[in-house]
PDB file of N, CA and C in Angstrom:
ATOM      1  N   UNK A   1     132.957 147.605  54.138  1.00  0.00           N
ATOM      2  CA  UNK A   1     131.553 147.606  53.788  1.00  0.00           C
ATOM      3  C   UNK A   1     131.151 149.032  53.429  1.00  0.00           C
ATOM      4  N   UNK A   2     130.402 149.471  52.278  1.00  0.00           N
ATOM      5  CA  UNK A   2     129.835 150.134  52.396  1.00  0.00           C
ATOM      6  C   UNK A   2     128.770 151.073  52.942  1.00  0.00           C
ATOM      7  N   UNK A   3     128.707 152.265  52.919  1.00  0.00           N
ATOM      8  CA  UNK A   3     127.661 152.524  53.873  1.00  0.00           C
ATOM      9  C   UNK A   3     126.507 153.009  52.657  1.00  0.00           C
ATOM     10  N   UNK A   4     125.035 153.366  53.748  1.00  0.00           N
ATOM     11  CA  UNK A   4     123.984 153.342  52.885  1.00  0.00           C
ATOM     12  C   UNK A   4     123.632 154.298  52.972  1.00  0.00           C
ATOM     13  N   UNK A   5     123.334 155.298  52.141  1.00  0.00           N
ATOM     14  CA  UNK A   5     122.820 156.597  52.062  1.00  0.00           C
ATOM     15  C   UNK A   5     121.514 156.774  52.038  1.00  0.00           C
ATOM     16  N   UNK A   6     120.926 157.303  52.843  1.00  0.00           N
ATOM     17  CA  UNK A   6     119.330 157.799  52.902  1.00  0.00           C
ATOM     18  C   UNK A   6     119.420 158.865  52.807  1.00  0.00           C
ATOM     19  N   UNK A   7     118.041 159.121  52.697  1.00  0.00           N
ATOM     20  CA  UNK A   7     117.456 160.690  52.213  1.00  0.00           C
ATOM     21  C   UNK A   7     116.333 161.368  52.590  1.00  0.00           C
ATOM     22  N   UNK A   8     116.216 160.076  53.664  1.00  0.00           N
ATOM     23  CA  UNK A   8     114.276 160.802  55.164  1.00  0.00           C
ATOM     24  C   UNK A   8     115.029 161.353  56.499  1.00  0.00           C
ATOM     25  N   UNK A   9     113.778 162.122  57.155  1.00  0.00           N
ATOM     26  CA  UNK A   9     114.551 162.704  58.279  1.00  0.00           C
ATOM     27  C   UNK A   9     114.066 161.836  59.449  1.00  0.00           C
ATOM     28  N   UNK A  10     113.683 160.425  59.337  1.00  0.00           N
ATOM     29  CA  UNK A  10     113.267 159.798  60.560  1.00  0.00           C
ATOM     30  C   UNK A  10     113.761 158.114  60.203  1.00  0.00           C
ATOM     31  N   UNK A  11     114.087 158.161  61.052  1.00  0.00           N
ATOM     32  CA  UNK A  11     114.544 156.242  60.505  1.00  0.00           C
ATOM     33  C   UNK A  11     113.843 155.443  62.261  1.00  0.00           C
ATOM     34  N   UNK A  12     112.775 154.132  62.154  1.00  0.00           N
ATOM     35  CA  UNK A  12     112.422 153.800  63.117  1.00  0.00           C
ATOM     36  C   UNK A  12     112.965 152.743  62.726  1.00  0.00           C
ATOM     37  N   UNK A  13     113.875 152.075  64.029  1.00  0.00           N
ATOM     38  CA  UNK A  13     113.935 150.719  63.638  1.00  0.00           C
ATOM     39  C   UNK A  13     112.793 149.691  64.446  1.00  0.00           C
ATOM     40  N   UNK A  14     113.088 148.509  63.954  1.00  0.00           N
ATOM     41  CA  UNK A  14     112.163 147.285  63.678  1.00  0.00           C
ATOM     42  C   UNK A  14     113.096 146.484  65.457  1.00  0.00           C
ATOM     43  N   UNK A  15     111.816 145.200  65.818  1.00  0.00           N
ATOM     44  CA  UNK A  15     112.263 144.508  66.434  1.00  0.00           C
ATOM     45  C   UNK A  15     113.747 144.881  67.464  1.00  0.00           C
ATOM     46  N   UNK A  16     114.670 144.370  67.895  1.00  0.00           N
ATOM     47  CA  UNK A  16     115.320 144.497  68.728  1.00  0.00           C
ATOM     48  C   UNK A  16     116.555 145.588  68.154  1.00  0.00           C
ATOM     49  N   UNK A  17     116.555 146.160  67.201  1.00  0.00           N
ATOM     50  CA  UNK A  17     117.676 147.037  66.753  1.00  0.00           C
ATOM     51  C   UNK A  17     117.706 148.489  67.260  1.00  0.00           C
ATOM     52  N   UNK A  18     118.658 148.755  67.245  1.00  0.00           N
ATOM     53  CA  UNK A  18     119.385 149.747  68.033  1.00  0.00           C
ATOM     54  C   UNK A  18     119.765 150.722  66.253  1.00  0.00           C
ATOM     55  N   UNK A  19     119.481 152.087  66.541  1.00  0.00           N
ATOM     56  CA  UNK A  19     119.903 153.029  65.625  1.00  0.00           C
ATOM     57  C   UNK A  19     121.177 154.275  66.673  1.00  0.00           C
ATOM     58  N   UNK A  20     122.173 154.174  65.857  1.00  0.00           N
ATOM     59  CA  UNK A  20     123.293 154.658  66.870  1.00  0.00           C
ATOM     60  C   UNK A  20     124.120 155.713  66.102  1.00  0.00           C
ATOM     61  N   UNK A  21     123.902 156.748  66.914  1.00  0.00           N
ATOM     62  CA  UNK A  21     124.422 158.050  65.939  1.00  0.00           C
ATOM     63  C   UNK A  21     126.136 157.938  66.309  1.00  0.00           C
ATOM     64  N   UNK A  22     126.750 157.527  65.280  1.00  0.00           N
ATOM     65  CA  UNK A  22     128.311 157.050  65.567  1.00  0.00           C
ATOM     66  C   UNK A  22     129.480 158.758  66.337  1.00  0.00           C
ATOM     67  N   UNK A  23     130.553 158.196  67.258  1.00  0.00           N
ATOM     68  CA  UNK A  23     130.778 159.830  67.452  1.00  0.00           C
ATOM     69  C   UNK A  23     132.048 160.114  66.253  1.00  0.00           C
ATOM     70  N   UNK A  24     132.539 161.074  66.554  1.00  0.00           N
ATOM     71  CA  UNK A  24     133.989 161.180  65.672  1.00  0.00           C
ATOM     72  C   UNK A  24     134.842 160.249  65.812  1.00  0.00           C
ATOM     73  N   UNK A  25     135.682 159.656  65.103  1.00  0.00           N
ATOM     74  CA  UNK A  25     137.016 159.200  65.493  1.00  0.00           C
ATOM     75  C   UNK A  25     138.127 160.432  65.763  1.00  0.00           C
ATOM     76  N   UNK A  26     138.840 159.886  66.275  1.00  0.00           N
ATOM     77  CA  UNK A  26     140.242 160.846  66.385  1.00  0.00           C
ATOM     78  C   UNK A  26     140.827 161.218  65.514  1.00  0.00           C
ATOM     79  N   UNK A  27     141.229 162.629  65.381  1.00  0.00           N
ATOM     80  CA  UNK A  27     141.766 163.553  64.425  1.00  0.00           C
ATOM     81  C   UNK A  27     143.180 163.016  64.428  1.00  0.00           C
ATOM     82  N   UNK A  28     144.029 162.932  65.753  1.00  0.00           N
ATOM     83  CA  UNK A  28     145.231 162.637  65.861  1.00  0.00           C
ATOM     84  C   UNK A  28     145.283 161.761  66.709  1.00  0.00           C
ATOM     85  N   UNK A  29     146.921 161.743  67.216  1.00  0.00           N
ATOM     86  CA  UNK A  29     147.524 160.331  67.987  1.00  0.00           C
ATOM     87  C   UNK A  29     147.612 161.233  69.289  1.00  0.00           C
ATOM     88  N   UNK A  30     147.838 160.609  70.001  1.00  0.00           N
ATOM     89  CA  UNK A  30     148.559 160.721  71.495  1.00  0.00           C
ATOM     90  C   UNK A  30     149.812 161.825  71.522  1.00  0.00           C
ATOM     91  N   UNK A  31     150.343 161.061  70.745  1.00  0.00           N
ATOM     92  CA  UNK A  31     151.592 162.517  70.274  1.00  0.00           C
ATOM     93  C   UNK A  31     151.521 163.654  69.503  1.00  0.00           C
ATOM     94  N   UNK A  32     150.412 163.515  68.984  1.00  0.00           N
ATOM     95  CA  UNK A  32     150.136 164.567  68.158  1.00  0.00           C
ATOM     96  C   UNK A  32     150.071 164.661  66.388  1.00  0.00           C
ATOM     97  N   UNK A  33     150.254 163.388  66.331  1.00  0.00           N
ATOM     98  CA  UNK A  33     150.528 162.850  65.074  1.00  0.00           C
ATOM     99  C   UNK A  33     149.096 163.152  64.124  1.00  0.00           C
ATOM    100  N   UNK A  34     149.063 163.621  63.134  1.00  0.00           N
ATOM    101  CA  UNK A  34     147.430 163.944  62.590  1.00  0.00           C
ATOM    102  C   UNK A  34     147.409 162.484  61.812  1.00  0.00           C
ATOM    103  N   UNK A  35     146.248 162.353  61.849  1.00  0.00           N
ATOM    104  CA  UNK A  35     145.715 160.729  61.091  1.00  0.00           C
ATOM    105  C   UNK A  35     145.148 160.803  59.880  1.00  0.00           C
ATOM    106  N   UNK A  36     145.337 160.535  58.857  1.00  0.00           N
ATOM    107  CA  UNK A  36     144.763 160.641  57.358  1.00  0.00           C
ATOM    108  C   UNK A  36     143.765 159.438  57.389  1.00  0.00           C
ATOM    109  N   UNK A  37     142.533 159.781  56.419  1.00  0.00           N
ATOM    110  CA  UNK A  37     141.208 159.355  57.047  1.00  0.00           C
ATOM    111  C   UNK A  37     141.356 157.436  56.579  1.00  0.00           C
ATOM    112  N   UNK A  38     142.325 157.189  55.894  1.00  0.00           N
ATOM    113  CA  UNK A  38     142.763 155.820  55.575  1.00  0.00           C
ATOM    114  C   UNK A  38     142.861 155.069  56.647  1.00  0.00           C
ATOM    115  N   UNK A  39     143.761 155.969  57.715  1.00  0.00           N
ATOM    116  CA  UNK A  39     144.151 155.263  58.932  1.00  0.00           C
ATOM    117  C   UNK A  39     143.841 155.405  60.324  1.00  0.00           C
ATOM    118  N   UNK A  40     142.294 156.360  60.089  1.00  0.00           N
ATOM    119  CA  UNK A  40     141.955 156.048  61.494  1.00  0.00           C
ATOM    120  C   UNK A  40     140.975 154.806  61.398  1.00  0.00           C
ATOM    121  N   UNK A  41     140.517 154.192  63.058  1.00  0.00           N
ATOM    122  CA  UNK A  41     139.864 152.978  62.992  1.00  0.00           C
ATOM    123  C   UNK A  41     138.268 153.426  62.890  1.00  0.00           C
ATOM    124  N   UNK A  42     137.212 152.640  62.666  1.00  0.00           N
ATOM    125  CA  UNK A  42     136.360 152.739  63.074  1.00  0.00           C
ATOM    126  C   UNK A  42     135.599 153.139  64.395  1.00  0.00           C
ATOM    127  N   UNK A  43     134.939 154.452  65.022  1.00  0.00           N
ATOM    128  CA  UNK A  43     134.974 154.392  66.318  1.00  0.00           C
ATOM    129  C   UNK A  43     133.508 153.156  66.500  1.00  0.00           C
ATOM    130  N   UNK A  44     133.525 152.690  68.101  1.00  0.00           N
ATOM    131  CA  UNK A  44     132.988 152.171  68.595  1.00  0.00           C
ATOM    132  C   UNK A  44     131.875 152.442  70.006  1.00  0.00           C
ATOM    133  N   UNK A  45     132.102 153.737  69.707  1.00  0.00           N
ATOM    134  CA  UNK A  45     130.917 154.467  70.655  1.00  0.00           C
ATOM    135  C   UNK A  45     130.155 155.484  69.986  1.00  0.00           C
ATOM    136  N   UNK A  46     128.850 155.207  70.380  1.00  0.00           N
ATOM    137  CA  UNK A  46     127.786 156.338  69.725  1.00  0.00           C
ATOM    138  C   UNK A  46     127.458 156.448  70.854  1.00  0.00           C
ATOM    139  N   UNK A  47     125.928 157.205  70.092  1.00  0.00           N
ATOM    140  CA  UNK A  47     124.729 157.591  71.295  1.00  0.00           C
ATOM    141  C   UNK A  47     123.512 157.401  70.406  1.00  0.00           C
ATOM    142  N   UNK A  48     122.923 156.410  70.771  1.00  0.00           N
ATOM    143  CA  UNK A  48     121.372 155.816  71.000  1.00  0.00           C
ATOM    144  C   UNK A  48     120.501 156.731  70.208  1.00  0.00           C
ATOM    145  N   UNK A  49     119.829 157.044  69.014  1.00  0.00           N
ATOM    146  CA  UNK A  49     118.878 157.712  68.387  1.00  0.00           C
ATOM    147  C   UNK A  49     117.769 157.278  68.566  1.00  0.00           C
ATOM    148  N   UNK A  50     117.566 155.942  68.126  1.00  0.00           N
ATOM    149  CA  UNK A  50     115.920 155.369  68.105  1.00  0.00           C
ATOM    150  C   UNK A  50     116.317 153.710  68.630  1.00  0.00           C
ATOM    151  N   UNK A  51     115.288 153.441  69.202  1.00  0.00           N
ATOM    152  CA  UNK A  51     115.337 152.558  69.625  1.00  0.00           C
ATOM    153  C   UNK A  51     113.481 151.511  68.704  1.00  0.00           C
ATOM    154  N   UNK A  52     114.157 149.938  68.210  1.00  0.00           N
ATOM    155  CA  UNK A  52     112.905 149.189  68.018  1.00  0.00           C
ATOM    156  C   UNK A  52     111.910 148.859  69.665  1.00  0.00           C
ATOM    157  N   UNK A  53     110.424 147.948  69.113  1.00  0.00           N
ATOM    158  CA  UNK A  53     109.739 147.985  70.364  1.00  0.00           C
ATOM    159  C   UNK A  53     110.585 146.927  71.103  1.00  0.00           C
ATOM    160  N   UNK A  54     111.275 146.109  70.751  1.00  0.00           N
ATOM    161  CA  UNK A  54     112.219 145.006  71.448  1.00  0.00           C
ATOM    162  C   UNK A  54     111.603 143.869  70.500  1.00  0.00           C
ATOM    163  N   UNK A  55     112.127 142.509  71.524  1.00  0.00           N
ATOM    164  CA  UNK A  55     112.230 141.424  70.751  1.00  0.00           C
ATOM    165  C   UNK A  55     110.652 141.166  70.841  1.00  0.00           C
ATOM    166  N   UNK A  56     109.706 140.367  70.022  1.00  0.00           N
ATOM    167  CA  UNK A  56     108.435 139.943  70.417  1.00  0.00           C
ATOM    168  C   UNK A  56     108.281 138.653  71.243  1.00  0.00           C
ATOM    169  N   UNK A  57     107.398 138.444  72.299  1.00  0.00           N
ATOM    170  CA  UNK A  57     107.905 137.493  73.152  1.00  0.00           C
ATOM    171  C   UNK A  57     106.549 136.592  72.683  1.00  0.00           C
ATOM    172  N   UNK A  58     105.764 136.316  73.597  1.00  0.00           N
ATOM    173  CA  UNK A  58     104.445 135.553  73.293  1.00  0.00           C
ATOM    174  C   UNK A  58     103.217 136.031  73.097  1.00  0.00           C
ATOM    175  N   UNK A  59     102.250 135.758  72.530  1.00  0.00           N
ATOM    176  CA  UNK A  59     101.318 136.837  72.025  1.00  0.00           C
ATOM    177  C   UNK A  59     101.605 137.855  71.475  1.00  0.00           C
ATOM    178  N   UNK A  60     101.132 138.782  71.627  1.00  0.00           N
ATOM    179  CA  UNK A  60     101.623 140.505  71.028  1.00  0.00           C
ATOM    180  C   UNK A  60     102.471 141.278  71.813  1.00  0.00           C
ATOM    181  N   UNK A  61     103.392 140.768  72.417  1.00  0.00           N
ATOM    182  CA  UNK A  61     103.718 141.366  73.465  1.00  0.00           C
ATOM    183  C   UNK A  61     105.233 141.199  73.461  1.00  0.00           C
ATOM    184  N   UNK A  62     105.979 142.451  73.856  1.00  0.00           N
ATOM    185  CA  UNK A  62     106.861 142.478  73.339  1.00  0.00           C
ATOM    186  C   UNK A  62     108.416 142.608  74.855  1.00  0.00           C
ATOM    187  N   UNK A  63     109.320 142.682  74.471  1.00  0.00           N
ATOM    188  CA  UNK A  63     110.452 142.740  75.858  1.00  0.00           C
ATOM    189  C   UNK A  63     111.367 144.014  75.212  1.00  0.00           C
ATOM    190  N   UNK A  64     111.103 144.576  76.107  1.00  0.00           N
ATOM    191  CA  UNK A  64     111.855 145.758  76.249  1.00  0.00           C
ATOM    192  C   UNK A  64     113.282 145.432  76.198  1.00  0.00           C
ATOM    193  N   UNK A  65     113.920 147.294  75.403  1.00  0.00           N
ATOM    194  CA  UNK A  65     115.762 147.009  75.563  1.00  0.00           C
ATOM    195  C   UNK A  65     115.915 147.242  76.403  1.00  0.00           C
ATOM    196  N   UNK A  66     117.063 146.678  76.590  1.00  0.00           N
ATOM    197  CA  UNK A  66     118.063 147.462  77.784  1.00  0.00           C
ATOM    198  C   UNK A  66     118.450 149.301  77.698  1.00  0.00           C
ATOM    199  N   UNK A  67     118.340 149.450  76.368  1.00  0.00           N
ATOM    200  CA  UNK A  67     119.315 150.732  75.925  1.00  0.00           C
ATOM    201  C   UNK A  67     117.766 151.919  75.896  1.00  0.00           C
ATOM    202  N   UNK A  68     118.086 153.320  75.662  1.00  0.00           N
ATOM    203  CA  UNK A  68     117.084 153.603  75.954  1.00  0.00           C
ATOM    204  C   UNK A  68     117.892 154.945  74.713  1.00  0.00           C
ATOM    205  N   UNK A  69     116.904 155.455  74.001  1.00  0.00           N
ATOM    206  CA  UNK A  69     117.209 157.181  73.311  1.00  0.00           C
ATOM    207  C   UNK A  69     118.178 158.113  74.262  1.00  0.00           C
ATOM    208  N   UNK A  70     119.133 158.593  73.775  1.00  0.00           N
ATOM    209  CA  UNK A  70     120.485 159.222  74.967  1.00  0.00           C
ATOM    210  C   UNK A  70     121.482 158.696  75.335  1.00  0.00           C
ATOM    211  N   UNK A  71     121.370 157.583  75.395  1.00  0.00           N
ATOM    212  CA  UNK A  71     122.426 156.577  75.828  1.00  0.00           C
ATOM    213  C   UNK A  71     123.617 156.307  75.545  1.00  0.00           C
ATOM    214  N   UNK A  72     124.816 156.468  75.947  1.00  0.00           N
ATOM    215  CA  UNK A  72     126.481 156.664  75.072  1.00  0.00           C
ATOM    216  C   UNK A  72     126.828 154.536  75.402  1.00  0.00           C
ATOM    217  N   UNK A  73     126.480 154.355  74.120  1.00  0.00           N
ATOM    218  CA  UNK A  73     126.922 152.762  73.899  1.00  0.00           C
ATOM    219  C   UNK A  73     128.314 152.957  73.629  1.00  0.00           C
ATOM    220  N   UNK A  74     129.085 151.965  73.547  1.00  0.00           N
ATOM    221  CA  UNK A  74     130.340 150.544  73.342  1.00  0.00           C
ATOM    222  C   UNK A  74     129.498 149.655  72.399  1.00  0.00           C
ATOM    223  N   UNK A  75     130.024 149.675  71.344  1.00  0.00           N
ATOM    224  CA  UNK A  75     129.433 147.879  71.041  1.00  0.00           C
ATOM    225  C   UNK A  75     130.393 147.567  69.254  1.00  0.00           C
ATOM    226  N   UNK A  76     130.542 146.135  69.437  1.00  0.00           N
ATOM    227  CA  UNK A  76     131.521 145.434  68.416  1.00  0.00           C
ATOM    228  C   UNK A  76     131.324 146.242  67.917  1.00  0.00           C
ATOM    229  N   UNK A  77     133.186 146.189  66.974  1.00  0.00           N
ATOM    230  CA  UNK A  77     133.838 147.150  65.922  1.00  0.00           C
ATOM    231  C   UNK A  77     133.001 146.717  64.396  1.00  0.00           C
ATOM    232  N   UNK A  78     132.556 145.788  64.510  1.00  0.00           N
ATOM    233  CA  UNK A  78     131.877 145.275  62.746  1.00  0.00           C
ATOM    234  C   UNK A  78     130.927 144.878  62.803  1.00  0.00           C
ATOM    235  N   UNK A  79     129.850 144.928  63.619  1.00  0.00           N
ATOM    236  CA  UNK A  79     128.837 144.884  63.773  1.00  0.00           C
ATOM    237  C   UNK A  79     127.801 145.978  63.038  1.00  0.00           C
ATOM    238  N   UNK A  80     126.450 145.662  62.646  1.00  0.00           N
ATOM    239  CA  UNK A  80     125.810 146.539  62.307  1.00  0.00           C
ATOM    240  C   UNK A  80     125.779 147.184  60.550  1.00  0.00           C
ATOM    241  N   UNK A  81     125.096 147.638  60.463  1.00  0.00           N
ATOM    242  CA  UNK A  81     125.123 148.420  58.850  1.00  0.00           C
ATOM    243  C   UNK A  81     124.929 149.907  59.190  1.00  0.00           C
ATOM    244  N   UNK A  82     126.376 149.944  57.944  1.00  0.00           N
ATOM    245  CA  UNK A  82     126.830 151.530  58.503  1.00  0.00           C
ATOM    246  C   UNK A  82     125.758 152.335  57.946  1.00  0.00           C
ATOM    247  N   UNK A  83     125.190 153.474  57.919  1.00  0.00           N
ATOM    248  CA  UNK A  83     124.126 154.635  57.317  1.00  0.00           C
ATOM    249  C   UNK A  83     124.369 156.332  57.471  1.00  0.00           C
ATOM    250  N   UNK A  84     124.573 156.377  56.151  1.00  0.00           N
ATOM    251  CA  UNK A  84     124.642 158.308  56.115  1.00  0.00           C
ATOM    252  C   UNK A  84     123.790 158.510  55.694  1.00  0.00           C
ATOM    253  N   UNK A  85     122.980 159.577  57.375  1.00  0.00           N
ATOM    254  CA  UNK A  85     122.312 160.587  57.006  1.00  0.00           C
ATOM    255  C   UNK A  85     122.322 161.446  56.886  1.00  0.00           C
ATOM    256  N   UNK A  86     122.348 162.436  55.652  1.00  0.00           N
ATOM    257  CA  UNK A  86     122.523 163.893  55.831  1.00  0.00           C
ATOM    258  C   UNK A  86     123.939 163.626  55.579  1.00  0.00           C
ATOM    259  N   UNK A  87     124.495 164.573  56.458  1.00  0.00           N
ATOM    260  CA  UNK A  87     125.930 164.303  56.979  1.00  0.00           C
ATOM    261  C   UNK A  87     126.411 163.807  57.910  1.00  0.00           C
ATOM    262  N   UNK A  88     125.707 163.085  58.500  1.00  0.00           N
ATOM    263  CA  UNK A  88     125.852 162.368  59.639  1.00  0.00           C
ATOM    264  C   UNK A  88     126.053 160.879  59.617  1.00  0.00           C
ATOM    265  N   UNK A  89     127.093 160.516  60.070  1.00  0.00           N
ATOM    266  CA  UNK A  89     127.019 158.769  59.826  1.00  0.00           C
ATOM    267  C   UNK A  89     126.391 158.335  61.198  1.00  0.00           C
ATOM    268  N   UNK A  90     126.084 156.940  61.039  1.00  0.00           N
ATOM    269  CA  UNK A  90     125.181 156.005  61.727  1.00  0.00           C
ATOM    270  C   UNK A  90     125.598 154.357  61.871  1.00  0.00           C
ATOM    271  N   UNK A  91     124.954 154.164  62.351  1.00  0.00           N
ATOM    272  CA  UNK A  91     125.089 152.676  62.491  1.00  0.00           C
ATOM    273  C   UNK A  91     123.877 151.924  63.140  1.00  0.00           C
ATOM    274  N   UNK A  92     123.605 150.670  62.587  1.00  0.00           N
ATOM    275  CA  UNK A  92     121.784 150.403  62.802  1.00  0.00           C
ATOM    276  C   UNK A  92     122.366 148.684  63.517  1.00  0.00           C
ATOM    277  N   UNK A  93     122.535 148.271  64.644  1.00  0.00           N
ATOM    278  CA  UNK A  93     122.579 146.997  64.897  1.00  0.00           C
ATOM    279  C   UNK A  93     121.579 146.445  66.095  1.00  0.00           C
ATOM    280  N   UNK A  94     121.792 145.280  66.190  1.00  0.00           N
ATOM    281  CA  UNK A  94     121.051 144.493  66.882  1.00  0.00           C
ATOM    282  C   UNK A  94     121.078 144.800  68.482  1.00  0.00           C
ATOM    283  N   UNK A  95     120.430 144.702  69.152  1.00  0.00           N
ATOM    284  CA  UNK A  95     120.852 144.713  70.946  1.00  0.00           C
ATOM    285  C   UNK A  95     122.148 144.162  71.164  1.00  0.00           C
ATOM    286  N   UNK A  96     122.128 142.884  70.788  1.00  0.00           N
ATOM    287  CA  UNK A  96     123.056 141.527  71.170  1.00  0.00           C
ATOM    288  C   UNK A  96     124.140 142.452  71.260  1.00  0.00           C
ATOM    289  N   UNK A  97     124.435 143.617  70.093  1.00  0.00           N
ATOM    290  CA  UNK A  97     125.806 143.554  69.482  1.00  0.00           C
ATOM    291  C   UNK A  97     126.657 144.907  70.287  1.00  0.00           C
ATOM    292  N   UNK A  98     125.429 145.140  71.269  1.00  0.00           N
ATOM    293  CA  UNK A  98     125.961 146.433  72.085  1.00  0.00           C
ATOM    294  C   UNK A  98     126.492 145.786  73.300  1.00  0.00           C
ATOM    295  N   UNK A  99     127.766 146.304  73.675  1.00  0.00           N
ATOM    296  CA  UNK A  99     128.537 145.652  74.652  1.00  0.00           C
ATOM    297  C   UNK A  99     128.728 146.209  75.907  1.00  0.00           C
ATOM    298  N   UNK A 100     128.132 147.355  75.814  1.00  0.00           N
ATOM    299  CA  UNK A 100     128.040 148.341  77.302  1.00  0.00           C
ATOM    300  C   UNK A 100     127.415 149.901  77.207  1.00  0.00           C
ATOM    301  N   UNK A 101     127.221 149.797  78.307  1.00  0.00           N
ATOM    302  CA  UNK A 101     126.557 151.274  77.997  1.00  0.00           C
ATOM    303  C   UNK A 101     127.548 152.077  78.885  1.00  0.00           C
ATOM    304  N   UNK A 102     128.212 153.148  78.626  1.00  0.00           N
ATOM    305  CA  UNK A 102     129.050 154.253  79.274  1.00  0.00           C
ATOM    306  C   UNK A 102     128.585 155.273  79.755  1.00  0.00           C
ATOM    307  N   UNK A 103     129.251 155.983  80.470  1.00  0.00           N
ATOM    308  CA  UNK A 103     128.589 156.774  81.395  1.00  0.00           C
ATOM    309  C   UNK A 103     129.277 157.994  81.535  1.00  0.00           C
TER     310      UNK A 103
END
């Protein structure tokens, strides 16, 4: 998938989505092996940028995330839409799709 390039310095997300500043993948292997950028994987841990107001429940009123701005997530490898900002890649997904929070 492609990723989506923006060009603002604030991105709020909507409803229950999670905005997740992705970290590096690994330069090399275990042994020392250097990885050419073909063959490393996608990483699967960020840290939490913006958070939506949550899901809307009844009336105007809304349910809080679990996840909070700071937060070092886990969550599915293909989940989400990838986003470069700046130079920074991203990833914008749903609550559902975060699978733990690390510590």
């Amino acid at each position: 998938m492609a990723a989506v390039s923006l060009s603002v310095s604030t991105v709020k997300p909507l409803g229950d989505r999670v905005f997740v500043k992705v970290s590096a993948s690994e330069e090399k292997t275990a042994g020392g092996i250097l990885l050419p950028d073909t063959a490393k994987e996608k990483p699967q841990v960020g840290e939490v940028s913006a958070v939506g107001p949550g899901k809307r429940g009844e009336g105007d009123s809304y349910q809080g995330l679990e996840v909070k701005v700071g937060d070092q997530v886990l969550y599915s490898k293909y989940a989400g839409t990838d986003i470069k900002l700046g130079n920074e890649d991203y990833v914008l997904l749903s609550e559902k799709d975060i699978l733990a929070i690390v510590g």
